[in-house]
PDB file of N, CA and C in Angstrom:
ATOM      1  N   UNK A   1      89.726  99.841 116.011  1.00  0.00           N
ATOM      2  CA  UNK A   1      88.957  99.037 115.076  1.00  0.00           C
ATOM      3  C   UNK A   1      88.713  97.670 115.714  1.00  0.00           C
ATOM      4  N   UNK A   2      87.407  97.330 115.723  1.00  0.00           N
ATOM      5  CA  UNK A   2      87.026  95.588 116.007  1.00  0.00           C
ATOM      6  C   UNK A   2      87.630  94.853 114.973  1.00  0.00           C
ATOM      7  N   UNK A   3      87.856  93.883 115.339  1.00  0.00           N
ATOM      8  CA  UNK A   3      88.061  92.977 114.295  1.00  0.00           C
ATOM      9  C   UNK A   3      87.195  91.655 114.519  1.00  0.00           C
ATOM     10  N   UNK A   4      86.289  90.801 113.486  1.00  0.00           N
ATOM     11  CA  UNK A   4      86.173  89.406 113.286  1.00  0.00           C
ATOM     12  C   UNK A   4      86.759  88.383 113.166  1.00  0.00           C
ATOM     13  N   UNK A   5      86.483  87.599 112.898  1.00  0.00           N
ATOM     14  CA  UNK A   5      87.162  86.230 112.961  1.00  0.00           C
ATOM     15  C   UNK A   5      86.741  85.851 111.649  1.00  0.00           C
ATOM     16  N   UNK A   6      85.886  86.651 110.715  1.00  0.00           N
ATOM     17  CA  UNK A   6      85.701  86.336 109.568  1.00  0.00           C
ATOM     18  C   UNK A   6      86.589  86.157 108.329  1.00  0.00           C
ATOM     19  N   UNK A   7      87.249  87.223 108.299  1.00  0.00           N
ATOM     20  CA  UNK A   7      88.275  87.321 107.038  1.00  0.00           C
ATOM     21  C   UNK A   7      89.820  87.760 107.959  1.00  0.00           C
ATOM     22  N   UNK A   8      90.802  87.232 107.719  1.00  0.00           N
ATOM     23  CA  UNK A   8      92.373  88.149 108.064  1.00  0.00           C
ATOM     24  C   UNK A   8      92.333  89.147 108.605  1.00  0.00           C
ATOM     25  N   UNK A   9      92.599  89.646 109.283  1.00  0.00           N
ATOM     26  CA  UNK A   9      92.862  90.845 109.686  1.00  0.00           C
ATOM     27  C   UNK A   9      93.384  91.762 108.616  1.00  0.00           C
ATOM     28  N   UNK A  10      94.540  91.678 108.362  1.00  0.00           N
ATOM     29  CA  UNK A  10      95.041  92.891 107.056  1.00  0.00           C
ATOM     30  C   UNK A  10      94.265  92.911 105.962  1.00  0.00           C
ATOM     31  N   UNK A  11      92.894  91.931 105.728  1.00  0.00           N
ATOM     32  CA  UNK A  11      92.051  91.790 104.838  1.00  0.00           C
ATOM     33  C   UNK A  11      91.134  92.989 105.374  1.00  0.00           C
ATOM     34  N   UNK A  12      91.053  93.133 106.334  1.00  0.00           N
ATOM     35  CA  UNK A  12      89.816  93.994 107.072  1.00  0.00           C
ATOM     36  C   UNK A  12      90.430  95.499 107.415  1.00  0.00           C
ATOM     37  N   UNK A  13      91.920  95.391 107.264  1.00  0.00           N
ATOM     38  CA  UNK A  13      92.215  96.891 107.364  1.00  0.00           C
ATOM     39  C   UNK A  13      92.061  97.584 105.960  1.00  0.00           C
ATOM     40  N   UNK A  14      91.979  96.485 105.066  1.00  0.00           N
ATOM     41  CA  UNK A  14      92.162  96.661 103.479  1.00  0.00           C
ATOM     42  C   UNK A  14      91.067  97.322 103.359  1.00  0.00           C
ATOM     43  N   UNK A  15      89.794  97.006 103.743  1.00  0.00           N
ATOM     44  CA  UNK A  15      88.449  96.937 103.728  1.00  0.00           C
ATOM     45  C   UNK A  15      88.144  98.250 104.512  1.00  0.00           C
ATOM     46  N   UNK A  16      88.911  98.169 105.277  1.00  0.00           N
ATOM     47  CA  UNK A  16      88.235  99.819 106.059  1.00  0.00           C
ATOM     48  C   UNK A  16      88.869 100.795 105.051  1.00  0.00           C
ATOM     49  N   UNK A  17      90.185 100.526 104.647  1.00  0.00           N
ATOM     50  CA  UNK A  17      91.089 101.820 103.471  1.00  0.00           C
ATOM     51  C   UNK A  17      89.905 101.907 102.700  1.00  0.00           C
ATOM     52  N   UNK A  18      89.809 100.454 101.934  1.00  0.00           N
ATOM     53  CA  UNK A  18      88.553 100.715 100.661  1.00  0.00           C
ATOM     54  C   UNK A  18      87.229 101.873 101.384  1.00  0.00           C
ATOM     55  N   UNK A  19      86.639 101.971 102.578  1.00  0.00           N
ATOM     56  CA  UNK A  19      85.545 102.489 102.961  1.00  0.00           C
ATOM     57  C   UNK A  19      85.617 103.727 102.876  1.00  0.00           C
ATOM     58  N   UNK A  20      87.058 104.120 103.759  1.00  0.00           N
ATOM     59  CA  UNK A  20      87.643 105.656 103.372  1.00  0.00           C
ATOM     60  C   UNK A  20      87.511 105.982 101.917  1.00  0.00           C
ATOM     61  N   UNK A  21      88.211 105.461 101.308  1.00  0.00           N
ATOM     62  CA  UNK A  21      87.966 105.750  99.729  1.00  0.00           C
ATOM     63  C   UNK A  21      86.464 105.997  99.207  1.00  0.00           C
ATOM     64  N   UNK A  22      86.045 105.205  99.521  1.00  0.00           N
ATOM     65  CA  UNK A  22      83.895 105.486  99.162  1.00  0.00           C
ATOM     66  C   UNK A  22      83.620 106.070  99.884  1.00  0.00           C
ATOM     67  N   UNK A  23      83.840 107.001 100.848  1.00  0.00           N
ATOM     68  CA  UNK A  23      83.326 107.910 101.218  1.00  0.00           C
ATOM     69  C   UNK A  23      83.876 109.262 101.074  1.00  0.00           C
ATOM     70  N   UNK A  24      85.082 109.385 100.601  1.00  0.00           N
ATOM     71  CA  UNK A  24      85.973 110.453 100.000  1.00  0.00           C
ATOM     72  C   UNK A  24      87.030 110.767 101.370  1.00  0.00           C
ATOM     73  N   UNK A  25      87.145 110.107 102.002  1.00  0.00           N
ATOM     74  CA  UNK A  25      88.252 110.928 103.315  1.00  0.00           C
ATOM     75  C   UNK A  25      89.591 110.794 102.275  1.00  0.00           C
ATOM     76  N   UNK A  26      89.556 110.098 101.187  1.00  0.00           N
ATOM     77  CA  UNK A  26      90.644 110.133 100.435  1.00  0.00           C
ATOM     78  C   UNK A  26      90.060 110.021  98.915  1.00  0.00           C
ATOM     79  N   UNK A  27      90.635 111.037  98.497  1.00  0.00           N
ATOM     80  CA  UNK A  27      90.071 111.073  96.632  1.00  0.00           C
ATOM     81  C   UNK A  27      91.652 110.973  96.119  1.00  0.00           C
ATOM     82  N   UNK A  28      91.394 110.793  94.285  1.00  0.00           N
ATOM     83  CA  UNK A  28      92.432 110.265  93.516  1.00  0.00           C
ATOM     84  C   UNK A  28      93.450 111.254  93.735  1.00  0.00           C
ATOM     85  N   UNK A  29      94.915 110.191  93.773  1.00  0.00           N
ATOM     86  CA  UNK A  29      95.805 110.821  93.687  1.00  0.00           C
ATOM     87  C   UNK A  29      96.057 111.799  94.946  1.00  0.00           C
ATOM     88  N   UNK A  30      95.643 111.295  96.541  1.00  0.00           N
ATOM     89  CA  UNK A  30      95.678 111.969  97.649  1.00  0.00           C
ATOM     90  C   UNK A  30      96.262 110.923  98.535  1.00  0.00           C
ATOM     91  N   UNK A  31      97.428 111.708  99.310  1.00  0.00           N
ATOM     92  CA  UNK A  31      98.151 110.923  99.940  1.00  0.00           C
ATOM     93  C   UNK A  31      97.069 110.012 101.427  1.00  0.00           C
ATOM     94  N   UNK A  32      97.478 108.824 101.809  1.00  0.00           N
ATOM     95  CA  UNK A  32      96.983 107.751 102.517  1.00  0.00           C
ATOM     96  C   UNK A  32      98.179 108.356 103.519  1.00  0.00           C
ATOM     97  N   UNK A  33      97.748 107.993 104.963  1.00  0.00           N
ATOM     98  CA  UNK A  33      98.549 107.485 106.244  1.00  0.00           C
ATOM     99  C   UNK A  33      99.839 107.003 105.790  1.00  0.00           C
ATOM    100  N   UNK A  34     100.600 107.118 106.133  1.00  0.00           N
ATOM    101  CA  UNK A  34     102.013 105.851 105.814  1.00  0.00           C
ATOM    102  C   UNK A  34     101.095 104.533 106.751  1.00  0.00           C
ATOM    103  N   UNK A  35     102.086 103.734 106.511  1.00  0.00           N
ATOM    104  CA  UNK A  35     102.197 102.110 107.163  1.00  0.00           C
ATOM    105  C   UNK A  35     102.041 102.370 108.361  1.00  0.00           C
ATOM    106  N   UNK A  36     102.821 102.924 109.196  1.00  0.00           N
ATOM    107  CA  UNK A  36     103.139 103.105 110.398  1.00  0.00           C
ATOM    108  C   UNK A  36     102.092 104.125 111.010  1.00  0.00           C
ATOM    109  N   UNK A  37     101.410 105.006 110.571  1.00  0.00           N
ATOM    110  CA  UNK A  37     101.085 105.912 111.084  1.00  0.00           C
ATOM    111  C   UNK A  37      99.505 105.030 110.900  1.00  0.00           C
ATOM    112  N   UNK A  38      98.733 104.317 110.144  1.00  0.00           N
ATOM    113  CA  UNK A  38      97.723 103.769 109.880  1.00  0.00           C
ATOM    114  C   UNK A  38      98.149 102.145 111.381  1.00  0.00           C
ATOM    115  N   UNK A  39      99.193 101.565 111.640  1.00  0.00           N
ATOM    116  CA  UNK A  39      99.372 100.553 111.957  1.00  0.00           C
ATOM    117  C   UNK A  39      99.222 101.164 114.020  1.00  0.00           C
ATOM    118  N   UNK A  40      99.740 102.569 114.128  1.00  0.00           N
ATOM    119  CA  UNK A  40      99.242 103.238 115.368  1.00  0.00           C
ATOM    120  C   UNK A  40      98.045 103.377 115.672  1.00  0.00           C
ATOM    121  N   UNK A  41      97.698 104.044 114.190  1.00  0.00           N
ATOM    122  CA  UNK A  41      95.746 104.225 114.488  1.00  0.00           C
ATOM    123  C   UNK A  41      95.139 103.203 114.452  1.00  0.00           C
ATOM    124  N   UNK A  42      95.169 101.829 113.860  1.00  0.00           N
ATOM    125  CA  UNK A  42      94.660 100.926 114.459  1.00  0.00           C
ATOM    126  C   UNK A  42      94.871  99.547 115.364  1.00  0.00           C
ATOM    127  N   UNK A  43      95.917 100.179 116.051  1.00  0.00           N
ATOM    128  CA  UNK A  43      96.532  99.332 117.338  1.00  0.00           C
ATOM    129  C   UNK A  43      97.003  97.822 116.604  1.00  0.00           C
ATOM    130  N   UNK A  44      97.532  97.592 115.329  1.00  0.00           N
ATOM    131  CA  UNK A  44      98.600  96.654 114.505  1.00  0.00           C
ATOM    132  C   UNK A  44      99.434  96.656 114.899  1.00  0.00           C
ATOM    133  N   UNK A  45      99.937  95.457 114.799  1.00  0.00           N
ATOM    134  CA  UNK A  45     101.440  95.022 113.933  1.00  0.00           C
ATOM    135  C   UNK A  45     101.954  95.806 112.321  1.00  0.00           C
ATOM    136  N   UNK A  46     102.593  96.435 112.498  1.00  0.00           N
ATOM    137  CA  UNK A  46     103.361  96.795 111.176  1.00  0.00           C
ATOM    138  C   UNK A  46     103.541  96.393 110.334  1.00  0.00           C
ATOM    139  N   UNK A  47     103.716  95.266 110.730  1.00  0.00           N
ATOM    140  CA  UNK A  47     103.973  93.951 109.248  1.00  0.00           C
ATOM    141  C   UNK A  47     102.001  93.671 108.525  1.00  0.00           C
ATOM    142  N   UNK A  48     101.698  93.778 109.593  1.00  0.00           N
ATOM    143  CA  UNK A  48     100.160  93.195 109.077  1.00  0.00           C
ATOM    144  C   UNK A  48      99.811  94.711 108.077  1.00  0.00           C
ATOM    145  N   UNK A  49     100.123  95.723 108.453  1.00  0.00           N
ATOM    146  CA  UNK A  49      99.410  96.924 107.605  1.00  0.00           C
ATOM    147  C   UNK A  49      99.722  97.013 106.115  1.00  0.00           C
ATOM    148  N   UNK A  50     101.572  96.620 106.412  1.00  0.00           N
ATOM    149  CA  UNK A  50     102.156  96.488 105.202  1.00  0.00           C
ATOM    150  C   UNK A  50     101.282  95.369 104.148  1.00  0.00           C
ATOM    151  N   UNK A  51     101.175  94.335 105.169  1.00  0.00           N
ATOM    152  CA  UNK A  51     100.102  92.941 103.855  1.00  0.00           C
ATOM    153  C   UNK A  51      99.079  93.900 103.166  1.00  0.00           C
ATOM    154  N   UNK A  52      98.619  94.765 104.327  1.00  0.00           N
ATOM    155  CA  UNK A  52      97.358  95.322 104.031  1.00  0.00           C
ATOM    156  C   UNK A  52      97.492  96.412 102.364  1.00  0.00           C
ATOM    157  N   UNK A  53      98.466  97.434 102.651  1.00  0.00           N
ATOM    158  CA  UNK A  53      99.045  98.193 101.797  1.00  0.00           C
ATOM    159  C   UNK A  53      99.664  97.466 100.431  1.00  0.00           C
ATOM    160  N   UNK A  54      99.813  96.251 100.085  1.00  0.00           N
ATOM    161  CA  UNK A  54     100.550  95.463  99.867  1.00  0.00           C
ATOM    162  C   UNK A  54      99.344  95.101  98.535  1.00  0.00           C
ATOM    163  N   UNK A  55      97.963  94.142  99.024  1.00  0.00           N
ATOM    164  CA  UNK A  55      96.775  94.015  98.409  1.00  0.00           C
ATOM    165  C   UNK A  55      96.684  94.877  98.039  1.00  0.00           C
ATOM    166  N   UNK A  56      95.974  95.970  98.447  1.00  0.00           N
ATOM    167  CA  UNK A  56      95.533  97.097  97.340  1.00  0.00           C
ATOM    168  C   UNK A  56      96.217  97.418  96.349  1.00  0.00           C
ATOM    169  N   UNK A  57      97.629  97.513  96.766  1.00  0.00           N
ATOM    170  CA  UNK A  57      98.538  97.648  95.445  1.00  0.00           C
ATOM    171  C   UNK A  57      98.393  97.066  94.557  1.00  0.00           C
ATOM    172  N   UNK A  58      98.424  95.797  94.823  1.00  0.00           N
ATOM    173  CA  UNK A  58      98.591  94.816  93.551  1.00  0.00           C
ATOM    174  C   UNK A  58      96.824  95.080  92.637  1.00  0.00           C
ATOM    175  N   UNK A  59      95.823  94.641  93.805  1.00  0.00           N
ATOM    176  CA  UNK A  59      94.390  95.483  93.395  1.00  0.00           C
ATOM    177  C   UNK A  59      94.478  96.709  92.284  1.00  0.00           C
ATOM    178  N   UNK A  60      95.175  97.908  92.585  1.00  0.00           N
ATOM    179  CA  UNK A  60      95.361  99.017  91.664  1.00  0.00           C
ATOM    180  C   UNK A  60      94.311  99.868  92.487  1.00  0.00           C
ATOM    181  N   UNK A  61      94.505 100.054  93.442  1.00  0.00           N
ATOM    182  CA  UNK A  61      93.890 100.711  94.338  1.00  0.00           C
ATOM    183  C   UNK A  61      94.587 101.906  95.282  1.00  0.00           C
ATOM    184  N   UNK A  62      95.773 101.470  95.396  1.00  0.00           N
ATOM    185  CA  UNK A  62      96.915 102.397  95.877  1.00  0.00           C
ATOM    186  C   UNK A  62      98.079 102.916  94.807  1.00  0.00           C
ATOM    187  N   UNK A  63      98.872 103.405  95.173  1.00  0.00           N
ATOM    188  CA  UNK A  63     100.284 103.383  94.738  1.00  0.00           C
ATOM    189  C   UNK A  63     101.160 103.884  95.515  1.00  0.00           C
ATOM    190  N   UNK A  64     102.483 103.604  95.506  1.00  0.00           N
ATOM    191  CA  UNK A  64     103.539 104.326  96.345  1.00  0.00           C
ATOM    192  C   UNK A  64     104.458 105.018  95.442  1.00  0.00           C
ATOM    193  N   UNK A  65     104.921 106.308  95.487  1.00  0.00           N
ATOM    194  CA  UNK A  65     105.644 107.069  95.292  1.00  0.00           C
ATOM    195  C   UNK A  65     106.823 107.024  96.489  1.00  0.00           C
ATOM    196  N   UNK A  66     107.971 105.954  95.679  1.00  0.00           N
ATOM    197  CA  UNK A  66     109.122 106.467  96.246  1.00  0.00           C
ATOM    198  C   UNK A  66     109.546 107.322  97.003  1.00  0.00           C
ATOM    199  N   UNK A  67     109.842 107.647  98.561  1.00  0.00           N
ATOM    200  CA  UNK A  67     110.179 108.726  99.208  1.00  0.00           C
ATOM    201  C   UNK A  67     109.086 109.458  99.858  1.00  0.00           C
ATOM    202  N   UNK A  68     108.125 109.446  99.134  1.00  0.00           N
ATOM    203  CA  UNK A  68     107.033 110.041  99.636  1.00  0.00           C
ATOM    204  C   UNK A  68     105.630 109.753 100.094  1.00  0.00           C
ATOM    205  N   UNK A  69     105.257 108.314 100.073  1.00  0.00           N
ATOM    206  CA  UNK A  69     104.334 107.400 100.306  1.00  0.00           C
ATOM    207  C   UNK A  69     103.274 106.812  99.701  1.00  0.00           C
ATOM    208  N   UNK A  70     102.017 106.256 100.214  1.00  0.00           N
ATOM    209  CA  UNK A  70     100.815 105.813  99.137  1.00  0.00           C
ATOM    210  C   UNK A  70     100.277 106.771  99.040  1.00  0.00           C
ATOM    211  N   UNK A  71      99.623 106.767  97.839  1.00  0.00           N
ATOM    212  CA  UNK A  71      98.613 107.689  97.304  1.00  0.00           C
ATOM    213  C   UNK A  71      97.125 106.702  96.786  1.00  0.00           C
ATOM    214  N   UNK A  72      96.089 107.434  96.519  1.00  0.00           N
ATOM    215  CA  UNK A  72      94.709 106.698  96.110  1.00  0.00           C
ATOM    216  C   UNK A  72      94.834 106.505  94.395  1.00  0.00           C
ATOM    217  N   UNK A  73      94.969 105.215  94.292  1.00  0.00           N
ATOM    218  CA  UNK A  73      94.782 105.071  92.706  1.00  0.00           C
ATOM    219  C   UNK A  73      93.849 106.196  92.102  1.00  0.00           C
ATOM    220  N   UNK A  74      94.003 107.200  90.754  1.00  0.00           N
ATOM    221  CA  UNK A  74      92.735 107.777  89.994  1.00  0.00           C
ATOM    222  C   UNK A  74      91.742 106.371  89.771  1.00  0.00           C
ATOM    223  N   UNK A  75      90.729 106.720  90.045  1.00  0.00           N
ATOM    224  CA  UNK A  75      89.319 106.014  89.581  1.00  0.00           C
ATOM    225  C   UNK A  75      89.234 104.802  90.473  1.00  0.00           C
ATOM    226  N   UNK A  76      90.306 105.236  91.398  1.00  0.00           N
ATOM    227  CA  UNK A  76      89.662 103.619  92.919  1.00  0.00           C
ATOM    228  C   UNK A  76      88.056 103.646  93.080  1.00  0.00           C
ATOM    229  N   UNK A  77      87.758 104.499  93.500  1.00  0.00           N
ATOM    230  CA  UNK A  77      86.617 104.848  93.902  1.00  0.00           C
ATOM    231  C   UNK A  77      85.351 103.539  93.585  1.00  0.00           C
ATOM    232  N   UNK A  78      85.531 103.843  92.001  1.00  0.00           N
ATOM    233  CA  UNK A  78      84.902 103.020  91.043  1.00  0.00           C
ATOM    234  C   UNK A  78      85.904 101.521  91.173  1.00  0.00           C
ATOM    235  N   UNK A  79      86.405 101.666  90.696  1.00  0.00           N
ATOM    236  CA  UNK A  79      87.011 100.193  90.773  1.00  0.00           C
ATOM    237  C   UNK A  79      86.855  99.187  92.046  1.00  0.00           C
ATOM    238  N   UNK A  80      86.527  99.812  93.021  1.00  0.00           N
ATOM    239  CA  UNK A  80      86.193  99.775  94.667  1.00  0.00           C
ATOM    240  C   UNK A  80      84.493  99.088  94.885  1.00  0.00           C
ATOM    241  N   UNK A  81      83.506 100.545  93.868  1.00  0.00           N
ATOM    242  CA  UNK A  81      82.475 100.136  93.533  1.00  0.00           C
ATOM    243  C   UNK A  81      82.188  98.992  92.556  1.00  0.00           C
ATOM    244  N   UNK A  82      82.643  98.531  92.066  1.00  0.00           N
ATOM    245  CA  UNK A  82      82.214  97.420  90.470  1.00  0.00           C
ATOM    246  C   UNK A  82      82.453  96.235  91.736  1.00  0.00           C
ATOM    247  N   UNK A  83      84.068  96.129  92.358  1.00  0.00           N
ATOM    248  CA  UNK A  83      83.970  95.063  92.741  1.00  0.00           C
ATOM    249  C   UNK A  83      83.224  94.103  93.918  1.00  0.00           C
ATOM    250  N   UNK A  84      82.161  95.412  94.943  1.00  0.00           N
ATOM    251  CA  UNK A  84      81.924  95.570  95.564  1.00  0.00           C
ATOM    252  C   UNK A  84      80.773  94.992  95.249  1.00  0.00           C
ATOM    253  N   UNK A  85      79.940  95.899  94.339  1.00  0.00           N
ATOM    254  CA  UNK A  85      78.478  95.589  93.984  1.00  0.00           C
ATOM    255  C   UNK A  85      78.758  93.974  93.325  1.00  0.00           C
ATOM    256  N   UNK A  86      80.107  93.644  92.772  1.00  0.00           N
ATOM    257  CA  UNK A  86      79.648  92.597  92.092  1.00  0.00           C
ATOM    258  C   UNK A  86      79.450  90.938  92.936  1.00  0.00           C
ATOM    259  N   UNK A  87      80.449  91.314  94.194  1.00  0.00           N
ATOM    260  CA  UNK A  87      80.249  90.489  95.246  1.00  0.00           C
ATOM    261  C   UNK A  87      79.224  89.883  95.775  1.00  0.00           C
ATOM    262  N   UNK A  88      78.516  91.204  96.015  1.00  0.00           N
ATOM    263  CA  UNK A  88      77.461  91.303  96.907  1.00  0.00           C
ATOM    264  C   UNK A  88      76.513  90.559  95.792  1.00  0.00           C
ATOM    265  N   UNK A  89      76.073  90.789  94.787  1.00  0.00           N
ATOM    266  CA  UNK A  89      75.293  89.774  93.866  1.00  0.00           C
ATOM    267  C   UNK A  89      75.833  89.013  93.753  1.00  0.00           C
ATOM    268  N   UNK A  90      77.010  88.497  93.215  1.00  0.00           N
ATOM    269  CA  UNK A  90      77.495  87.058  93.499  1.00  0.00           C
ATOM    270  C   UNK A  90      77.372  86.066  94.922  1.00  0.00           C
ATOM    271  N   UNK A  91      77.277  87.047  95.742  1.00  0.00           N
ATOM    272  CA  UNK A  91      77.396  86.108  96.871  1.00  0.00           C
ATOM    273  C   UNK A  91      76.461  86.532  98.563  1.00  0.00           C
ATOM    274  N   UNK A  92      76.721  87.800  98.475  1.00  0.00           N
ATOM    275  CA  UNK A  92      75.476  88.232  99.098  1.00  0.00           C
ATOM    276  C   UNK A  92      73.866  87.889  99.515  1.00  0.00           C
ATOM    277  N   UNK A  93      73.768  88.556  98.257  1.00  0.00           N
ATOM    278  CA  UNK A  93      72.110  88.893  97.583  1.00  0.00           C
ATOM    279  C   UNK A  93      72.151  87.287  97.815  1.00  0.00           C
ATOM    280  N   UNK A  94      72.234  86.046  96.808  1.00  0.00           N
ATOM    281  CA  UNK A  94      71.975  84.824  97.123  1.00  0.00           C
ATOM    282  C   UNK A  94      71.450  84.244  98.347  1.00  0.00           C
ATOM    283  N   UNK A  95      72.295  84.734  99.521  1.00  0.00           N
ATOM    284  CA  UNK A  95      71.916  84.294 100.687  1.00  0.00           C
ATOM    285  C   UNK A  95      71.288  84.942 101.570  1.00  0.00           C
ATOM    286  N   UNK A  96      71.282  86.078 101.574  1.00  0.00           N
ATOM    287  CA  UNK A  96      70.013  86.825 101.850  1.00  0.00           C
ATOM    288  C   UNK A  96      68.605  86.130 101.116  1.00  0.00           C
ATOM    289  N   UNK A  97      68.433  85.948  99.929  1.00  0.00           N
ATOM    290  CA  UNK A  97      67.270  85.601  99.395  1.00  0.00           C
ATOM    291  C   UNK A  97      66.888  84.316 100.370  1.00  0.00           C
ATOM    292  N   UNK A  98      67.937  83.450 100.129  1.00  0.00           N
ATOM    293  CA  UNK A  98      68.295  81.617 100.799  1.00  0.00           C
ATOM    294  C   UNK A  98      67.131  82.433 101.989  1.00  0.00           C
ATOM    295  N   UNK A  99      67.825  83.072 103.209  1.00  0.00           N
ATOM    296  CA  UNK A  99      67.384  83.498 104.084  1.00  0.00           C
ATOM    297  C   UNK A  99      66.173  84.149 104.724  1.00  0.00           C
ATOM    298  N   UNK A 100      65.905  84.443 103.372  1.00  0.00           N
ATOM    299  CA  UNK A 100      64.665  85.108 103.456  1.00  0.00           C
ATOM    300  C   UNK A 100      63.240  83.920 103.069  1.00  0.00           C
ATOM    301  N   UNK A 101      63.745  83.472 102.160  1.00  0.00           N
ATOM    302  CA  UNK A 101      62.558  82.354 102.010  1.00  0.00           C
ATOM    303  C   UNK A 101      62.387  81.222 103.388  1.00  0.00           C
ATOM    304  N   UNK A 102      63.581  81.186 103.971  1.00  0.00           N
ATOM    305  CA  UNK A 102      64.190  80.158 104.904  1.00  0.00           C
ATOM    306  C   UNK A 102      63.048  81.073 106.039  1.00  0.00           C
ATOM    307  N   UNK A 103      62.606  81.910 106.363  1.00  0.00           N
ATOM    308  CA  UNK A 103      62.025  82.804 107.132  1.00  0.00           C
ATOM    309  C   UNK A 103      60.700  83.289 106.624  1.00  0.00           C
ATOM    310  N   UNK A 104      60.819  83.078 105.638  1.00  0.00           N
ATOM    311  CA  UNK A 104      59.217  83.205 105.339  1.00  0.00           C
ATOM    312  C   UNK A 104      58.987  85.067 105.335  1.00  0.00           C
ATOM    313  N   UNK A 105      60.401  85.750 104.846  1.00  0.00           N
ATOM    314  CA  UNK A 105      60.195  87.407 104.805  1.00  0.00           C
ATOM    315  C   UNK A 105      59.840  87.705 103.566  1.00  0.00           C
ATOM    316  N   UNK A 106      58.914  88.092 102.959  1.00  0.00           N
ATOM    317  CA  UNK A 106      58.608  88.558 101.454  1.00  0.00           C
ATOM    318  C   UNK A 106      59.463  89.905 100.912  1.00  0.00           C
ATOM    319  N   UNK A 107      59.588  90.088  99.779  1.00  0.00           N
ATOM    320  CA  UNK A 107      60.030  91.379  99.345  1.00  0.00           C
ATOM    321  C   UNK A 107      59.301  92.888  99.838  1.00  0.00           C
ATOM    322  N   UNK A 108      57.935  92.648  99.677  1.00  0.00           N
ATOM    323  CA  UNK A 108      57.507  93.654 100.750  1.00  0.00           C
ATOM    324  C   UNK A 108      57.903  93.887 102.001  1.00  0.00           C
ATOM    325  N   UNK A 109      57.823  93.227 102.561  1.00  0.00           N
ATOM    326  CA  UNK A 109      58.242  93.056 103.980  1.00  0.00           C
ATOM    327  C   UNK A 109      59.636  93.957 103.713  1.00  0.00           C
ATOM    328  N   UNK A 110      60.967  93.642 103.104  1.00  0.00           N
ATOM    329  CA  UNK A 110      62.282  94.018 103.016  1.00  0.00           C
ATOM    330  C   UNK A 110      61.965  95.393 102.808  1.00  0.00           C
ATOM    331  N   UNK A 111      61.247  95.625 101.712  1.00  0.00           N
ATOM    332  CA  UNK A 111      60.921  97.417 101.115  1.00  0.00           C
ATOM    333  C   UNK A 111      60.150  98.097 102.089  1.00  0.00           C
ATOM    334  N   UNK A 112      59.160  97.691 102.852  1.00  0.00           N
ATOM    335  CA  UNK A 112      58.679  98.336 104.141  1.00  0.00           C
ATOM    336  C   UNK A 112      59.837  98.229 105.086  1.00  0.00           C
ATOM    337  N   UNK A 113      60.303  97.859 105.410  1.00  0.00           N
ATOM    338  CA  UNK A 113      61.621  97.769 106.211  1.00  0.00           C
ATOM    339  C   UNK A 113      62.378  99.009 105.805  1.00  0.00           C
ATOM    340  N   UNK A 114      62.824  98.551 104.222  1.00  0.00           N
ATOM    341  CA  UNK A 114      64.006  99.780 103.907  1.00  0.00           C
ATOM    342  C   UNK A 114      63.361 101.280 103.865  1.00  0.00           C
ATOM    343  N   UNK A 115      61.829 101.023 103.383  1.00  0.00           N
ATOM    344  CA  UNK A 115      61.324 102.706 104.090  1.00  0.00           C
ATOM    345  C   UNK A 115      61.459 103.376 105.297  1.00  0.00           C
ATOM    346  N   UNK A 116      61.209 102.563 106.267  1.00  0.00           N
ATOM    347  CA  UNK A 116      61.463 102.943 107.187  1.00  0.00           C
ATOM    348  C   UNK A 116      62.896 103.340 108.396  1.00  0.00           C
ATOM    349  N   UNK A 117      63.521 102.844 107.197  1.00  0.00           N
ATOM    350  CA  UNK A 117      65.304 103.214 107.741  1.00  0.00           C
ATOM    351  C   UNK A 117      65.175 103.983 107.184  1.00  0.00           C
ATOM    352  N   UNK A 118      64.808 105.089 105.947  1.00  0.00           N
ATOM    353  CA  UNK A 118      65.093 106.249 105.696  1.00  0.00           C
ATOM    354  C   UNK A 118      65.856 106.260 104.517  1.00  0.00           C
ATOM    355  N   UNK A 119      66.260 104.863 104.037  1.00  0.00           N
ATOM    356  CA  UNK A 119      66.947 105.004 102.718  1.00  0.00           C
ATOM    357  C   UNK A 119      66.232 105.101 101.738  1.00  0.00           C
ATOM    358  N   UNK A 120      67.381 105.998 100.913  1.00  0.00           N
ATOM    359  CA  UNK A 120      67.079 106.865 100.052  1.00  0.00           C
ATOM    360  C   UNK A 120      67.294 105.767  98.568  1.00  0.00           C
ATOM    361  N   UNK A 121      65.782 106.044  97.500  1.00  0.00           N
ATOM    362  CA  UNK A 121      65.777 105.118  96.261  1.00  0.00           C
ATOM    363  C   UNK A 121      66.791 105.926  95.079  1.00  0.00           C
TER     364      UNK A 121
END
């Protein structure tokens, strides 16, 4: 995994777990990597995975079962999505727009764009 200089690091392993989750490599109530075995696969410190494992918990995004490890909160998925989309309009979208006027790109312009990547309405 790359990492930025943008957010923490164990913020960004948090962020890749959350991605797994939206894309289903893990659905509710399905066991996660341990600490250690996630802290190999992405060439960590142990302690940093644990911070990582640590957030989501408190989030309600994980859980640990005693003895037997984390599992995917039921309904992360969503809870993953709300907070996600709500960001991105809070704080996103804003500066993209900033950016876009700052550039002189119209909304057409963006929607001819997104046709042509192939995404789907």
């Amino acid at each position: 995994m790359n990492f930025t200089t943008e957010k923490a690091i164990y913020v960004q392993i948090a962020d890749r777990l959350c991605d797994e989750i939206l894309t289903g490599k893990f659905g509710d109530d399905e066991r996660i990597p341990s600490v250690r075995e996630y802290a190999v696969l992405l060439e960590v410190n142990t302690n940093t995975t644990v911070k990582s494992y640590d957030l989501l918990a408190q989030q309600g995004i994980i859980y640990n079962k005693r003895g037997l490890g984390y599992f995917v909160t039921a309904g992360a998925k969503d809870k993953i999505l709300e907070e996600r989309r709500r960001e991105f309009m809070e704080q996103r979208l804003p500066e993209m727009f900033r950016q876009m006027q700052l550039l002189g790109i119209g909304i057409e312009e963006v929607e001819k764009e997104w046709n042509s990547q192939g995404v789907k309405e």
